[in-house]
C-alpha atoms as a PDB file:
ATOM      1  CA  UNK A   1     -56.739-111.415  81.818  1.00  0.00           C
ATOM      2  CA  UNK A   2     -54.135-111.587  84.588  1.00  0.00           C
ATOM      3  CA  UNK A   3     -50.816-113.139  84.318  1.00  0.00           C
ATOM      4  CA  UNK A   4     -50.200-115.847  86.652  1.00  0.00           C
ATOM      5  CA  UNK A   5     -46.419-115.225  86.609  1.00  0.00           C
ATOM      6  CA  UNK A   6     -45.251-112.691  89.172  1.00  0.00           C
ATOM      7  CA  UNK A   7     -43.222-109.436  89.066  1.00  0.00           C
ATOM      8  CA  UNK A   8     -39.250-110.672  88.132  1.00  0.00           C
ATOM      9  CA  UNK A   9     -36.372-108.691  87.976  1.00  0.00           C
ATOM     10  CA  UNK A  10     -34.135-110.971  86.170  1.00  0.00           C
ATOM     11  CA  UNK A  11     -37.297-111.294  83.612  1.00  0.00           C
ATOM     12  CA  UNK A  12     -37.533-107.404  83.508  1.00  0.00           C
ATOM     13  CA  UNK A  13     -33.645-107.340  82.441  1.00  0.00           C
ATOM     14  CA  UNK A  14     -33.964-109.802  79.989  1.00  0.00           C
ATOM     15  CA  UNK A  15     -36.168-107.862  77.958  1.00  0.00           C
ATOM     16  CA  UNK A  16     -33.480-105.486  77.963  1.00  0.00           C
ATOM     17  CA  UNK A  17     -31.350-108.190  76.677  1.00  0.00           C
ATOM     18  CA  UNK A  18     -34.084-108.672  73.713  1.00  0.00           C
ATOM     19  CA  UNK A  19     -34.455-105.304  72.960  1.00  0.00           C
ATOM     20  CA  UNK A  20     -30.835-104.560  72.852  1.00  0.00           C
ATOM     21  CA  UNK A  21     -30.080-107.318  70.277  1.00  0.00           C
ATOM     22  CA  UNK A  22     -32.727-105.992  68.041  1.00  0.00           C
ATOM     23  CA  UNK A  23     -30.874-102.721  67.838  1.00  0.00           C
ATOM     24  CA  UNK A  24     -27.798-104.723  67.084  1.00  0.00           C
ATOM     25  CA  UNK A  25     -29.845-106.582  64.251  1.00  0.00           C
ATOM     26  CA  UNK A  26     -30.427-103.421  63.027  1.00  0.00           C
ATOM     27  CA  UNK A  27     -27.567-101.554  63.050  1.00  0.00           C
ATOM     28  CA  UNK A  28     -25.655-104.462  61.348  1.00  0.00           C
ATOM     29  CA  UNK A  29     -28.213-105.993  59.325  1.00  0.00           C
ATOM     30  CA  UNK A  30     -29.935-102.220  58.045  1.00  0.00           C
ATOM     31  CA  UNK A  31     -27.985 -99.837  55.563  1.00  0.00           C
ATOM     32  CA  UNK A  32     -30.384 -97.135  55.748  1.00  0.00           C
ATOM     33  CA  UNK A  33     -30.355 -97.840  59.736  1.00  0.00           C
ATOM     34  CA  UNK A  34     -25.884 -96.858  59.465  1.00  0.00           C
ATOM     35  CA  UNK A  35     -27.254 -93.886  57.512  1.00  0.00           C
ATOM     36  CA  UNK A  36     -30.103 -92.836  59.330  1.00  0.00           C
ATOM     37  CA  UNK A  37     -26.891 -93.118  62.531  1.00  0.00           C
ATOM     38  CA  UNK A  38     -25.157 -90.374  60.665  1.00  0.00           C
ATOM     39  CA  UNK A  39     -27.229 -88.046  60.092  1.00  0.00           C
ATOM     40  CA  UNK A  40     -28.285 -88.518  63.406  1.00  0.00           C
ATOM     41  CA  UNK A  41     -24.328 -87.922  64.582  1.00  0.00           C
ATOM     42  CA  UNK A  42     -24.146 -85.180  62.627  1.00  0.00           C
ATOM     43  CA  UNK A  43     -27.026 -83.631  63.940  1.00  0.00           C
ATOM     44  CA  UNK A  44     -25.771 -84.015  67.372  1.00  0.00           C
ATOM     45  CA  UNK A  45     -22.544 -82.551  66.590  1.00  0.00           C
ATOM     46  CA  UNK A  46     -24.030 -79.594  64.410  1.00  0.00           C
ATOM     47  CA  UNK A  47     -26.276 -78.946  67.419  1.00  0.00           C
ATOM     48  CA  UNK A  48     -22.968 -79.009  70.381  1.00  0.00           C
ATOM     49  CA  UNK A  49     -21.102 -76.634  68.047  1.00  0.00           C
ATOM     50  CA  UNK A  50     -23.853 -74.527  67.047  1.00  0.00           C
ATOM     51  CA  UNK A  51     -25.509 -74.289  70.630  1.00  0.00           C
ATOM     52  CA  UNK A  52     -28.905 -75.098  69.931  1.00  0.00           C
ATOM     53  CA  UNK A  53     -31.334 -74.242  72.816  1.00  0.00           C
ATOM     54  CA  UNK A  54     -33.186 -76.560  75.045  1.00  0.00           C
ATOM     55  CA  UNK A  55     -36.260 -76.717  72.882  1.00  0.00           C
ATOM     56  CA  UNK A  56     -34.539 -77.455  69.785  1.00  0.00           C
ATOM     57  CA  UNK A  57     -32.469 -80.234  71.322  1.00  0.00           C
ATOM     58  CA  UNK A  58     -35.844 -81.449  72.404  1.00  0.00           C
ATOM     59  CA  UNK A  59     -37.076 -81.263  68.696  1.00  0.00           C
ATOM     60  CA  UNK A  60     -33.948 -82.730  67.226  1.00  0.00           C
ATOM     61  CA  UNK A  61     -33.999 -86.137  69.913  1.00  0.00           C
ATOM     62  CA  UNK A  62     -37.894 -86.403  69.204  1.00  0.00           C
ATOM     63  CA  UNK A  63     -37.660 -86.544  65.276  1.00  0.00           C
ATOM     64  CA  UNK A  64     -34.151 -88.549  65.291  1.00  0.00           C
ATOM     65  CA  UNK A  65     -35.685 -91.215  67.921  1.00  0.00           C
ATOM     66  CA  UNK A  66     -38.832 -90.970  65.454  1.00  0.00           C
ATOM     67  CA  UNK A  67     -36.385 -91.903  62.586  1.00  0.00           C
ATOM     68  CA  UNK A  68     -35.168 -94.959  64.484  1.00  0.00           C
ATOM     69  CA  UNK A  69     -38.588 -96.121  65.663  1.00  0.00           C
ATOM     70  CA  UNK A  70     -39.770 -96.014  61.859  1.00  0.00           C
ATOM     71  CA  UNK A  71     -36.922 -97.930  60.452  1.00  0.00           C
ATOM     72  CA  UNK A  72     -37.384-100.734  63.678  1.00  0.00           C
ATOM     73  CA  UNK A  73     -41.405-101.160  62.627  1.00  0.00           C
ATOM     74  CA  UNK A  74     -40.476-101.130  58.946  1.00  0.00           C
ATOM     75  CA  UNK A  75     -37.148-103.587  59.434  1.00  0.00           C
ATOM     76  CA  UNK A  76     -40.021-105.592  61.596  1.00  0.00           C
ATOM     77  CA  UNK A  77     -42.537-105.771  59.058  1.00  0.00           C
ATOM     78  CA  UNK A  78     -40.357-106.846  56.097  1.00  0.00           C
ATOM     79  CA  UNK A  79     -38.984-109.652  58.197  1.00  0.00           C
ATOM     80  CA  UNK A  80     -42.398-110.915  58.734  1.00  0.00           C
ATOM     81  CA  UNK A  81     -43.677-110.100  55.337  1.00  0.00           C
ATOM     82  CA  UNK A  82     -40.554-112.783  54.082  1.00  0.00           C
ATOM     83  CA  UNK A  83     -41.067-115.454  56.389  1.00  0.00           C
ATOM     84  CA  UNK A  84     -45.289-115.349  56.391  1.00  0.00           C
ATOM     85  CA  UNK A  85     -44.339-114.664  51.798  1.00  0.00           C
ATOM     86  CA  UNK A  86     -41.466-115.441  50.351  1.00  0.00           C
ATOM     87  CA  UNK A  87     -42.873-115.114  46.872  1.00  0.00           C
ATOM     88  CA  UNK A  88     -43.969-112.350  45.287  1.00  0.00           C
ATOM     89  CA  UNK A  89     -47.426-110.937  46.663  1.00  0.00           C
ATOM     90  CA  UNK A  90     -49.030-107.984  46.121  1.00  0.00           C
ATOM     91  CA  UNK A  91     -50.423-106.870  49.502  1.00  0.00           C
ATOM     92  CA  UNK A  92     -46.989-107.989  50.865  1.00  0.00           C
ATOM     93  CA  UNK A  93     -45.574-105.338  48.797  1.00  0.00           C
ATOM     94  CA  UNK A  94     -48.277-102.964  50.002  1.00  0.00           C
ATOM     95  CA  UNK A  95     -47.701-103.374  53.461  1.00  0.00           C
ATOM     96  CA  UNK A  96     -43.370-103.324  52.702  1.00  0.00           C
ATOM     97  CA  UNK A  97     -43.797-100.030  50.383  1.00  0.00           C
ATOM     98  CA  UNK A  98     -46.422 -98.137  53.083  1.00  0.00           C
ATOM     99  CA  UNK A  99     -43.834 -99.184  55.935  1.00  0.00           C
ATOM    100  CA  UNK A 100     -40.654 -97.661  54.218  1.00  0.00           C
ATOM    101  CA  UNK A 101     -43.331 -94.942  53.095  1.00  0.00           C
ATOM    102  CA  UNK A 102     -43.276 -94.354  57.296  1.00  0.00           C
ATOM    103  CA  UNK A 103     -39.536 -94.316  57.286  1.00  0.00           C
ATOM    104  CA  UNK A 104     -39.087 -92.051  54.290  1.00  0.00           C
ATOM    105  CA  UNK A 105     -41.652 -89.439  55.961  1.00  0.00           C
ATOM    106  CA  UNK A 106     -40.066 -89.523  59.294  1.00  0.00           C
ATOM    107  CA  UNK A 107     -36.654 -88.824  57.793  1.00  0.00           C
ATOM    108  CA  UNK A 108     -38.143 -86.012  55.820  1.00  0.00           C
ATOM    109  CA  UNK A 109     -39.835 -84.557  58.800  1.00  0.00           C
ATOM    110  CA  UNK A 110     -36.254 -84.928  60.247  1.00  0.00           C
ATOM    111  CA  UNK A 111     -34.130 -83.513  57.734  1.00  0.00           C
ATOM    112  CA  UNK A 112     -36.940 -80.238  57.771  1.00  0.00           C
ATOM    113  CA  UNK A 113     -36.890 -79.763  61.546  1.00  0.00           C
ATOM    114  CA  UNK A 114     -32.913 -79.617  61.191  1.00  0.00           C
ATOM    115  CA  UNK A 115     -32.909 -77.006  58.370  1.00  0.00           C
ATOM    116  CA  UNK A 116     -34.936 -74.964  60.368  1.00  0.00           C
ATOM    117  CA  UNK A 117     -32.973 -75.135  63.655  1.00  0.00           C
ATOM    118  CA  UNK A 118     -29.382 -75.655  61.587  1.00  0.00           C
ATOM    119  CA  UNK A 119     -29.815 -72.794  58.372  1.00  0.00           C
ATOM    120  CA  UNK A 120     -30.552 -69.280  61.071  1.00  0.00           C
ATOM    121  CA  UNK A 121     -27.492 -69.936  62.971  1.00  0.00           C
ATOM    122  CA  UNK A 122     -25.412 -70.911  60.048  1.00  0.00           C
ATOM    123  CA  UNK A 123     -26.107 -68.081  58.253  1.00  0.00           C
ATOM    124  CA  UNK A 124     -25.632 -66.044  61.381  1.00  0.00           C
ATOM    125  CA  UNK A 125     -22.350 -67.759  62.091  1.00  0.00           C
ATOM    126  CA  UNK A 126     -21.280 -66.971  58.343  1.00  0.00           C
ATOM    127  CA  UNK A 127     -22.490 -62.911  58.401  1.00  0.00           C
ATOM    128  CA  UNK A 128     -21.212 -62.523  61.816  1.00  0.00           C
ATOM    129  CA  UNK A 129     -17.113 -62.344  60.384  1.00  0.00           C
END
């Protein structure tokens, strides 16, 4: 079905607006999001100093952002699971533990990829003197 409402620019940038304030929600509202930042940080930094190639910075920005995305859809889904359950349910607590399931597999998936670029050129670094 078509929209009636035409193309807007000042509508366009207001989602940007929305979007923006949800990462602000979740940076200040999400421990594990302030975690999840500095590991991210560090990976960053690790990655300058250690001169990662182009592929591996492209591996590192697709698991981080993966990280992030996880931890939005989970943050998302508990917020909903309160307000539609406030009590104690049993397939609310299904749907909570599978979403931070998501998040806990994307930051292992992270952490991996970074041993695997970080370790060789540590250990290479460390031999080298």
């Amino acid at each position: 079905m078509k929209s009636s409402k035409h193309f807007s620019i000042s509508e366009r940038l207001k989602s940007f607006k929305y979007a923006f304030e949800g990462l602000r929600t979740l940076f200040m509202e999400e421990h594990n999001a302030r975690i999840h930042a500095i590991g991210a940080v560090l990976a960053i930094v690790l990655g300058f100093a250690l001169k990662v190639s182009l592929n591996e910075w492209i591996a590192l920005v697709i698991v981080m952002g993966l990280v992030f995305i996880c931890e939005l859809f989970n943050t998302s889904l508990e917020a909903l699971a309160n307000f539609v359950s406030p009590e104690k349910h049993p397939q609310i607590k299904k749907v909570k533990d599978l979403a931070a399931a998501a998040v806990l597999m994307s930051a292992f998936s992270a952490l991996i990829t970074g041993i695997i670029i970080f370790t060789p050129k540590i250990i290479q670094l460390c031999t080298s003197n």
